[in-house]
N, C-alpha and C. Protein backbone atom coordinates (compact mmCIF):
# COMPACT_ATOMS: atom_id res chain seq x y z
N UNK A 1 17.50 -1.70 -10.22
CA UNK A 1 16.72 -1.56 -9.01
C UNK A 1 15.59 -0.52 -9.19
N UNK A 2 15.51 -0.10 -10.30
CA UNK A 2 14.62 1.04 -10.83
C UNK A 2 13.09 0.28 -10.12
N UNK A 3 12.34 1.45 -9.35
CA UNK A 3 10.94 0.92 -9.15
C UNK A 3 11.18 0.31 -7.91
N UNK A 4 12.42 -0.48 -7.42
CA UNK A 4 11.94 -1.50 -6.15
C UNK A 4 12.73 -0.57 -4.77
N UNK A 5 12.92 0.61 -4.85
CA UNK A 5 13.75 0.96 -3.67
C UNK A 5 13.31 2.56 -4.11
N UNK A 6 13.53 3.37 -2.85
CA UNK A 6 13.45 4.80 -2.77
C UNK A 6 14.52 5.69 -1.29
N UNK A 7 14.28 6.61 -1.25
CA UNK A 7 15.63 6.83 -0.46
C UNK A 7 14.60 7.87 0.55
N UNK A 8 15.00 7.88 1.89
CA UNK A 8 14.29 8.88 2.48
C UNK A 8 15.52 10.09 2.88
N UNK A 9 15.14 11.21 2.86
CA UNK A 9 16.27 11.70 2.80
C UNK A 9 15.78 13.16 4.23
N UNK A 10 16.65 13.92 4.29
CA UNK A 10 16.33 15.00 5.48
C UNK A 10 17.30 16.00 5.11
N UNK A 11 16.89 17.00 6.16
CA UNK A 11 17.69 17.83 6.91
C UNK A 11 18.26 18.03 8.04
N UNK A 12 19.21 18.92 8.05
CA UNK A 12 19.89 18.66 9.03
C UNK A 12 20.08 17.28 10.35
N UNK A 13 19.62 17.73 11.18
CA UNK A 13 20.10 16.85 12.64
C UNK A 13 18.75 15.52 12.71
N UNK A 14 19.03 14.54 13.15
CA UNK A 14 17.85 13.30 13.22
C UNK A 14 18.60 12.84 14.09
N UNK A 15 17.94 12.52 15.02
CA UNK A 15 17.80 11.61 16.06
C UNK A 15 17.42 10.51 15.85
N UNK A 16 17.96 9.17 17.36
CA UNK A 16 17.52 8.10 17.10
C UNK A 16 15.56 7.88 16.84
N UNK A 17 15.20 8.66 17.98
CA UNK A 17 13.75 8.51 17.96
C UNK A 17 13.43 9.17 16.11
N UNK A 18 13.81 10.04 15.52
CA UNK A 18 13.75 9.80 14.24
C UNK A 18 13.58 9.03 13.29
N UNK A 19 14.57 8.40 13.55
CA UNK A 19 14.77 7.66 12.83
C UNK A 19 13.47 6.17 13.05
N UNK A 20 13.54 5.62 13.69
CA UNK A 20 11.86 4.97 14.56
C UNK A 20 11.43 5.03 14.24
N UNK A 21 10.57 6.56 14.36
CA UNK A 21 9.70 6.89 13.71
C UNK A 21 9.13 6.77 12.17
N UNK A 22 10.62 6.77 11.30
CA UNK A 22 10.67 7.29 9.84
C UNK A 22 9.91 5.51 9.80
N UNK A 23 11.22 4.35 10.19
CA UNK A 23 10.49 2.76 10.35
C UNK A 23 9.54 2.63 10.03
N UNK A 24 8.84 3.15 11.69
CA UNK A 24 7.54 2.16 12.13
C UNK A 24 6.47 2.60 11.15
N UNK A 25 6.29 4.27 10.64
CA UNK A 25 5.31 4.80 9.52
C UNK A 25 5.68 4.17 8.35
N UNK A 26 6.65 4.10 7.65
CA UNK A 26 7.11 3.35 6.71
C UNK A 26 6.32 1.59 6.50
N UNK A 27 6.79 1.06 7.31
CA UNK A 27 6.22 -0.47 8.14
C UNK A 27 4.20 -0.16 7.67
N UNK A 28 3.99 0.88 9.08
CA UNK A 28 2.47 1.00 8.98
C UNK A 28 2.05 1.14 7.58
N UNK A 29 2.73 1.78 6.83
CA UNK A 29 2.00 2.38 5.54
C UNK A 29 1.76 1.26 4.54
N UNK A 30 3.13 0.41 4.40
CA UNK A 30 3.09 -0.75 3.45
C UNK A 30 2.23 -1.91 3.83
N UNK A 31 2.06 -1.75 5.37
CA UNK A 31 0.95 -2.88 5.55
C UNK A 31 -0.45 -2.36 5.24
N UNK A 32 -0.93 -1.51 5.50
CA UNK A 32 -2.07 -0.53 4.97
C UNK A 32 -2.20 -0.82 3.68
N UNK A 33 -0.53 -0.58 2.81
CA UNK A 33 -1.26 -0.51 1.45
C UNK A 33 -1.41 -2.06 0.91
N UNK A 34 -1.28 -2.86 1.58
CA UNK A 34 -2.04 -4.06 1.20
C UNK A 34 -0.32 -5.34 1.26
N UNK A 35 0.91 -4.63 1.87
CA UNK A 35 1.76 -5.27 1.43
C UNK A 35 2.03 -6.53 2.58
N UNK A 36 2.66 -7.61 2.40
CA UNK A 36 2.56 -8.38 3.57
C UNK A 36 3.76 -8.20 4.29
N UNK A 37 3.88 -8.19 5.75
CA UNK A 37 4.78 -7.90 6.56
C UNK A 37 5.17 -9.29 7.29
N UNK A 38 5.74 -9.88 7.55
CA UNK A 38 6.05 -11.35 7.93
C UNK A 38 6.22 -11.28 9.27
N UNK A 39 7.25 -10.11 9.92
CA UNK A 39 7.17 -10.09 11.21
C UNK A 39 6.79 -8.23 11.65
N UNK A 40 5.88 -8.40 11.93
CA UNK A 40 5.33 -6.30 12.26
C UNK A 40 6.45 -6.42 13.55
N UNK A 41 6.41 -5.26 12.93
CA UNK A 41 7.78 -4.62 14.54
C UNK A 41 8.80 -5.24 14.17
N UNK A 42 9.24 -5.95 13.66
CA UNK A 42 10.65 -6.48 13.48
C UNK A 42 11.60 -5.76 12.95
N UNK A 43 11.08 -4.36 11.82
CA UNK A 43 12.06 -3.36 11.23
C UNK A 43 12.29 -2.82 12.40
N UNK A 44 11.65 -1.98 13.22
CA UNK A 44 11.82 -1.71 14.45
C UNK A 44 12.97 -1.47 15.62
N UNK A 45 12.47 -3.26 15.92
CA UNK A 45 13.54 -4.19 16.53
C UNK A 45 14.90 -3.97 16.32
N UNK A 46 15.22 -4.32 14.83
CA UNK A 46 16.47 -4.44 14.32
C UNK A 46 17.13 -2.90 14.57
N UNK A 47 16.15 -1.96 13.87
CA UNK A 47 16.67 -0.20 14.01
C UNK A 47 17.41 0.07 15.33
N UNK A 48 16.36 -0.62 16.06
CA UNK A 48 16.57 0.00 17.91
C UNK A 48 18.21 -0.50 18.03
N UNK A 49 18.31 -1.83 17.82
CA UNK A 49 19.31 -2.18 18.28
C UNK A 49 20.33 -2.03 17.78
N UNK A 50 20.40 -1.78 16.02
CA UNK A 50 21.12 -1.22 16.14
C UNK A 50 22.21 0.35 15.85
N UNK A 51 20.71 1.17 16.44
CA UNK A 51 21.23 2.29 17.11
C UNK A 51 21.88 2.32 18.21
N UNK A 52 21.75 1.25 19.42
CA UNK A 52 21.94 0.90 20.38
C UNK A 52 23.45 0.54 20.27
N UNK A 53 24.03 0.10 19.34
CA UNK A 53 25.31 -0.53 19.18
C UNK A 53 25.23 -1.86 18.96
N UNK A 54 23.99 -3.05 19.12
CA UNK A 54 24.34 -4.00 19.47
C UNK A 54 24.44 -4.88 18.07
């Protein structure tokens, strides 16, 4: 998997809105850098919910 994955990592305490956040910049950046996104907002989506429990 060398090259195709990276790890985001922290300190201490993160919250859900954190975590969102870490997403949606993540998301923005790779579409910026030219990568194709199939559904925008859909990492999102999935995060929210399931932080949510569902």
């Amino acid at each position: 998997m060398k090259g195709k994955m990276f790890r985001i990592g922290h300190l201490g305490y993160v919250s859900d809105r954190d975590i969102l956040t870490a997403v949606a910049a993540l998301e923005a950046t790779l579409q910026e850098l030219g990568h194709s996104v199939s559904n925008p907002g859909g990492a999102i989506a999935i995060a929210a919910k399931i932080l949510a429990g569902n």
